[in-house]
C-alpha atoms as a PDB file:
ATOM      1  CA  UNK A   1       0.000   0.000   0.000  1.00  0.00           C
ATOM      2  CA  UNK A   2       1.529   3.089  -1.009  1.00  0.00           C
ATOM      3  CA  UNK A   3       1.416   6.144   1.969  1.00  0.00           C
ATOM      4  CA  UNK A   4      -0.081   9.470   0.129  1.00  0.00           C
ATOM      5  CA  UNK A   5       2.816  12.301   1.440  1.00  0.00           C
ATOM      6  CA  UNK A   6       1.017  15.413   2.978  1.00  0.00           C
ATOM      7  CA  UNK A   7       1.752  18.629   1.452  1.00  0.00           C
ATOM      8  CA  UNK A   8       3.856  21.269   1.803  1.00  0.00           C
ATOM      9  CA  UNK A   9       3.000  23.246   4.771  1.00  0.00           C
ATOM     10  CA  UNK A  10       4.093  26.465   4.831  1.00  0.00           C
ATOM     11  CA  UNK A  11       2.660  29.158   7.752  1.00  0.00           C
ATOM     12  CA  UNK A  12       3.335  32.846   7.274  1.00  0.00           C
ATOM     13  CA  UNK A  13       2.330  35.523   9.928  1.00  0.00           C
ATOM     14  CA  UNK A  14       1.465  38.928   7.998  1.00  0.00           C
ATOM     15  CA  UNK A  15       0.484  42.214   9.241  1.00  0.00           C
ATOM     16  CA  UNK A  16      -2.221  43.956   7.250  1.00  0.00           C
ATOM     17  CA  UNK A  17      -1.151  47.165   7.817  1.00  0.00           C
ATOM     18  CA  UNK A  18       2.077  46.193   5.147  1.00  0.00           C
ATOM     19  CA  UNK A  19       1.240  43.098   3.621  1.00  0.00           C
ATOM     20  CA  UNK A  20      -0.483  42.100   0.161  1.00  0.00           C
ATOM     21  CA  UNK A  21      -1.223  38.823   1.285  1.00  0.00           C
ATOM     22  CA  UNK A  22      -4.118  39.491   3.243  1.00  0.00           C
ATOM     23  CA  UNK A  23      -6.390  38.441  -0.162  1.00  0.00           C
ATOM     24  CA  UNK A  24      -5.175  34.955   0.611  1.00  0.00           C
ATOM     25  CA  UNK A  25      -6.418  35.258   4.343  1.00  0.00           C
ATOM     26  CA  UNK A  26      -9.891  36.277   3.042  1.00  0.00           C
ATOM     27  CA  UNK A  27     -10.046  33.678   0.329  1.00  0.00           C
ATOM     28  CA  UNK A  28      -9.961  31.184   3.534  1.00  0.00           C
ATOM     29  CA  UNK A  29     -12.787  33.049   5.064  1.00  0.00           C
ATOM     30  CA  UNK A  30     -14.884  33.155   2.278  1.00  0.00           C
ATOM     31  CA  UNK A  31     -14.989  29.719   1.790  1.00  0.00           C
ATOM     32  CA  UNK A  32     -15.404  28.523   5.272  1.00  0.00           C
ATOM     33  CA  UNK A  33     -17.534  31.450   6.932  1.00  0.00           C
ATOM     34  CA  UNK A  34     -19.805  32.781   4.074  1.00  0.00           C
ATOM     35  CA  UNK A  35     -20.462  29.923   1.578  1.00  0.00           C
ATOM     36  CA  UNK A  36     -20.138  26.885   4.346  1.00  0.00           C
ATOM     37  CA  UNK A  37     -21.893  29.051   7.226  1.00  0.00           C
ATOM     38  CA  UNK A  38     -23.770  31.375   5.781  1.00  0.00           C
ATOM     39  CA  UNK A  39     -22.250  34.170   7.495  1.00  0.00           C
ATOM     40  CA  UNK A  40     -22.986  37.408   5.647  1.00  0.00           C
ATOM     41  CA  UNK A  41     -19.889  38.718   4.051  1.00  0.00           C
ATOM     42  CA  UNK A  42     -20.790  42.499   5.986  1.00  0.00           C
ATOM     43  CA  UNK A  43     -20.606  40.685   8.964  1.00  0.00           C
ATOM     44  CA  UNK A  44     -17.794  38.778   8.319  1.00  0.00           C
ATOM     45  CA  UNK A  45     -15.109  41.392   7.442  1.00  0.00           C
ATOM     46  CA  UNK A  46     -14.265  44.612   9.587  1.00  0.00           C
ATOM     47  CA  UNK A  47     -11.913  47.266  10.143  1.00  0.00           C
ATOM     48  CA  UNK A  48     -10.151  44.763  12.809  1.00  0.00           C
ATOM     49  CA  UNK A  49      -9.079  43.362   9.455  1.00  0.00           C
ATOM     50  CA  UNK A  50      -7.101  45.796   8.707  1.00  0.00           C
ATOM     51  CA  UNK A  51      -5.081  46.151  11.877  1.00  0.00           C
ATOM     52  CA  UNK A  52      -4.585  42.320  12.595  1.00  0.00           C
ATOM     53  CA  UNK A  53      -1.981  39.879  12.569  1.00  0.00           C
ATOM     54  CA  UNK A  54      -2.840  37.342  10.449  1.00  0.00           C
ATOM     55  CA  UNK A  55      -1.768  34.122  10.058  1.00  0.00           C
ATOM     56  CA  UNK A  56      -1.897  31.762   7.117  1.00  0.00           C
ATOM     57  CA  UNK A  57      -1.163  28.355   6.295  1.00  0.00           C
ATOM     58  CA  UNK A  58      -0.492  27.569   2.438  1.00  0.00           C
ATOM     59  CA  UNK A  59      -0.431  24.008   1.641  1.00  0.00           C
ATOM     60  CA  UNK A  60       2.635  24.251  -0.921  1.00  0.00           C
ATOM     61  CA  UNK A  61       0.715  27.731  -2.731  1.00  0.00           C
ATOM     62  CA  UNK A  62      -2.714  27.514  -1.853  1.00  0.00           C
ATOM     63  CA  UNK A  63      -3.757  29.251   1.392  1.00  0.00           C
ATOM     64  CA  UNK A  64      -5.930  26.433   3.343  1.00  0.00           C
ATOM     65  CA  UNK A  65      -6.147  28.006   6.817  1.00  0.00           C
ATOM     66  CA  UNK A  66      -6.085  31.583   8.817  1.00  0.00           C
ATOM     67  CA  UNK A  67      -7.190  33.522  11.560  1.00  0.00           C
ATOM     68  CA  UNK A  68      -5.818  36.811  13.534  1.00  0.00           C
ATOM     69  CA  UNK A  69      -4.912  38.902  16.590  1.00  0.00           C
ATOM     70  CA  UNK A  70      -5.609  41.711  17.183  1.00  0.00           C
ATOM     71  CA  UNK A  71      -6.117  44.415  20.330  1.00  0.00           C
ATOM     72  CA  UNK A  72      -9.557  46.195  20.658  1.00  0.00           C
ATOM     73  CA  UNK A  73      -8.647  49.243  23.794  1.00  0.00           C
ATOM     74  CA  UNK A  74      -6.819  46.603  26.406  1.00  0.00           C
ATOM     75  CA  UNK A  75      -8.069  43.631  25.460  1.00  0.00           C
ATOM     76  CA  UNK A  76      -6.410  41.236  22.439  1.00  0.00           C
ATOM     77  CA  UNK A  77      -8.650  39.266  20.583  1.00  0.00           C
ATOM     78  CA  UNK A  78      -8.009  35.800  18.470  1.00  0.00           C
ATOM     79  CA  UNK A  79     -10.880  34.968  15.803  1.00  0.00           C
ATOM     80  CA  UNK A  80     -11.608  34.262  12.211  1.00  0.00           C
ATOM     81  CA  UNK A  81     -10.002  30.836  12.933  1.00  0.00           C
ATOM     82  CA  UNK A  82     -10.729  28.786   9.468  1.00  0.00           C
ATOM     83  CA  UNK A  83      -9.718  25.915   7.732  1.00  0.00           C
ATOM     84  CA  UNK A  84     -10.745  24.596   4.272  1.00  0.00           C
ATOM     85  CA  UNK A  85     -13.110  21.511   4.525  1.00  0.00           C
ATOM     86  CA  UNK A  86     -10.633  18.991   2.622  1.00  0.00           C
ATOM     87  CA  UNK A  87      -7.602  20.411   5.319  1.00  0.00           C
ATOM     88  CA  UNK A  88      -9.660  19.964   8.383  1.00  0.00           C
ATOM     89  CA  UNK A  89      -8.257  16.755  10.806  1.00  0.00           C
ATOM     90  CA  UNK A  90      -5.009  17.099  10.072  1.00  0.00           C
ATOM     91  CA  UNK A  91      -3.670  19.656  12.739  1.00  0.00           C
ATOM     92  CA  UNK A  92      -3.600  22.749  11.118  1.00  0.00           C
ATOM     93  CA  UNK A  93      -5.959  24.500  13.282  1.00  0.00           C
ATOM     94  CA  UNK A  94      -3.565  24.009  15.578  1.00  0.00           C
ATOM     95  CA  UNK A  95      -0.704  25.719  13.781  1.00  0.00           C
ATOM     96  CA  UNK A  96      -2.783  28.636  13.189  1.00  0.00           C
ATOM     97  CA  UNK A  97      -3.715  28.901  17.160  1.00  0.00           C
ATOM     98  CA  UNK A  98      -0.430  28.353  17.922  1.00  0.00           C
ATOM     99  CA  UNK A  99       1.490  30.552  15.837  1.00  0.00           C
ATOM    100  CA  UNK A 100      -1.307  33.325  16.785  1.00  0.00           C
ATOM    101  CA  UNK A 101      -0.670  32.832  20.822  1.00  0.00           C
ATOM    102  CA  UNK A 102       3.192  32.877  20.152  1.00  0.00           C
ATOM    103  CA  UNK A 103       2.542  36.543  18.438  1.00  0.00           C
ATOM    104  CA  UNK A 104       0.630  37.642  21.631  1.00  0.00           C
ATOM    105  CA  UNK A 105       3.523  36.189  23.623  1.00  0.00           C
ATOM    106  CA  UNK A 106       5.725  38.595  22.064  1.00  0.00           C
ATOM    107  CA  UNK A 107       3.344  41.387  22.110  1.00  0.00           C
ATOM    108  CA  UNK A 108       2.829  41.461  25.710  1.00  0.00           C
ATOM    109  CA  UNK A 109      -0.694  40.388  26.013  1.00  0.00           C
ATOM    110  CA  UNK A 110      -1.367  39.105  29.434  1.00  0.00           C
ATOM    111  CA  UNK A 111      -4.759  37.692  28.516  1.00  0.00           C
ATOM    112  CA  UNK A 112      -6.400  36.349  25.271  1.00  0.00           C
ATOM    113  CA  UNK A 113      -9.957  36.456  24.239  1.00  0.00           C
ATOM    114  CA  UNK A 114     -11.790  34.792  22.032  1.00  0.00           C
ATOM    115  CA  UNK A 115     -15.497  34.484  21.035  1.00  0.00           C
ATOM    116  CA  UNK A 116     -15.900  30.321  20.163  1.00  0.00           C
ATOM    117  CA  UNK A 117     -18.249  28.367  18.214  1.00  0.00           C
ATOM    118  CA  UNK A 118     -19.783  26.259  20.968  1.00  0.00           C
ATOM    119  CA  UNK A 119     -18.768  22.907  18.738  1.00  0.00           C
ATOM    120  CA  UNK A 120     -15.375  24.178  18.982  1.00  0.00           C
ATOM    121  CA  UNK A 121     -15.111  24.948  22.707  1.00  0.00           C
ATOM    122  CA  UNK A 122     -12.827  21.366  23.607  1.00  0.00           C
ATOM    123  CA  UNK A 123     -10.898  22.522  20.695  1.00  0.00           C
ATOM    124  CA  UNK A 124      -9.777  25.793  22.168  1.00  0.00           C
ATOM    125  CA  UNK A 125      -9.653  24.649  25.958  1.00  0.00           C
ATOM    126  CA  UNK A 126      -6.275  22.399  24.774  1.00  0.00           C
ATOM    127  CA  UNK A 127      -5.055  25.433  24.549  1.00  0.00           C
ATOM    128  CA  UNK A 128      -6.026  26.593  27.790  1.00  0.00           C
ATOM    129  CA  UNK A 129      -8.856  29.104  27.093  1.00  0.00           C
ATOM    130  CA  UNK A 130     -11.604  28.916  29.524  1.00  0.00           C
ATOM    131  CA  UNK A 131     -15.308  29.169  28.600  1.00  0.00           C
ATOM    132  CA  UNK A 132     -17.522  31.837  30.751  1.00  0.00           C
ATOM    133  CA  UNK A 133     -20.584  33.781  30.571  1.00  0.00           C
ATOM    134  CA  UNK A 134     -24.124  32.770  28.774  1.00  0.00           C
ATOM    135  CA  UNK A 135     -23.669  31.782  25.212  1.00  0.00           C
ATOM    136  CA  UNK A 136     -24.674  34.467  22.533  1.00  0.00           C
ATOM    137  CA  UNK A 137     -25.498  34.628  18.556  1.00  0.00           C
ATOM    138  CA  UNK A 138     -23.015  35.917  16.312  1.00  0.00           C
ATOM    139  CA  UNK A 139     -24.053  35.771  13.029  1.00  0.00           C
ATOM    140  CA  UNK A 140     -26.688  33.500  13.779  1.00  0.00           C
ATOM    141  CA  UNK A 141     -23.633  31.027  14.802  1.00  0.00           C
ATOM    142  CA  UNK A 142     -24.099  29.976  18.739  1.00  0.00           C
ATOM    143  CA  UNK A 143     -20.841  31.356  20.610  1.00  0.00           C
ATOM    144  CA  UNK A 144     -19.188  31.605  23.802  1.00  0.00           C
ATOM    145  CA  UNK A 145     -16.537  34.070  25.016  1.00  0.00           C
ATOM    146  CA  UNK A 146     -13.031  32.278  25.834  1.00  0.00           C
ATOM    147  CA  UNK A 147     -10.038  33.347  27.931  1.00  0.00           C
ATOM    148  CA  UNK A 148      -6.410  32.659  28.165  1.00  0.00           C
ATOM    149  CA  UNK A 149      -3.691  34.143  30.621  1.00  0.00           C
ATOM    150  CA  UNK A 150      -0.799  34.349  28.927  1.00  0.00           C
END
């Protein structure tokens, strides 16, 4: 039986504020938020956007994962976590989380938030966020904020 290599990985950490590659994080996006969940694409892209870190993941040249950091006031926020469909299982949602919580390392954070997809809560407590408060809709998706001390 012949074993079927895995591609190329290769992850690259942009800022938007200098970067052309940000078309590649929304490409991700737009395949996982608005055409799998029917997230509106209003909703789903901001002006956090543009002063994020992002992180992608390109399977040899084709971007197949993102998501980004960013800080809102005091508080830094990770979100827009995404993988394409045919990527999913094979640990590359937890390059993106990881590369993301090594940038807020270096930045000084002290605490990360995020706002989780209730089916990926166990997901996100590996990396030692922890769930509180009432869950909420965003974007018609049910959510529920996460924490992480840095």
């Amino acid at each position: 039986m012949e074993k079927k290599l895995e591609p190329l990985l290769n992850i690259k950490l942009i800022d938007a504020k200098s970067s052309q590659d940000l078309e590649d994080a929304f490409h991700v996006r737009r395949e996982v938020f608005i055409k799998e969940q029917n997230v509106p694409d209003e909703e789903e892209f901001d002006r956090a956007d543009l002063r994020s870190h992002h992180v992608i993941v390109y399977s040899n040249t084709r971007p197949v994962a993102t998501g980004r950091l960013f800080k809102d006031g005091e508080t830094w926020l990770i979100g827009r976590i995404s993988v394409l469909k045919e990527y999913r299982g094979k640990q590359i949602g937890k390059l993106v989380v990881d590369k993301l919580l090594e940038s807020a390392v270096k930045m000084d954070a002290g605490k990360v938030y995020i706002h989780a997809q209730t089916h990926a809560v166990s997901f996100y407590e590996k990396f030692g966020f922890v769930a509180y408060g009432k869950t909420f809709l965003e974007t018609n998706i049910e959510h529920i904020s996460m924490v992480k001390k840095i």
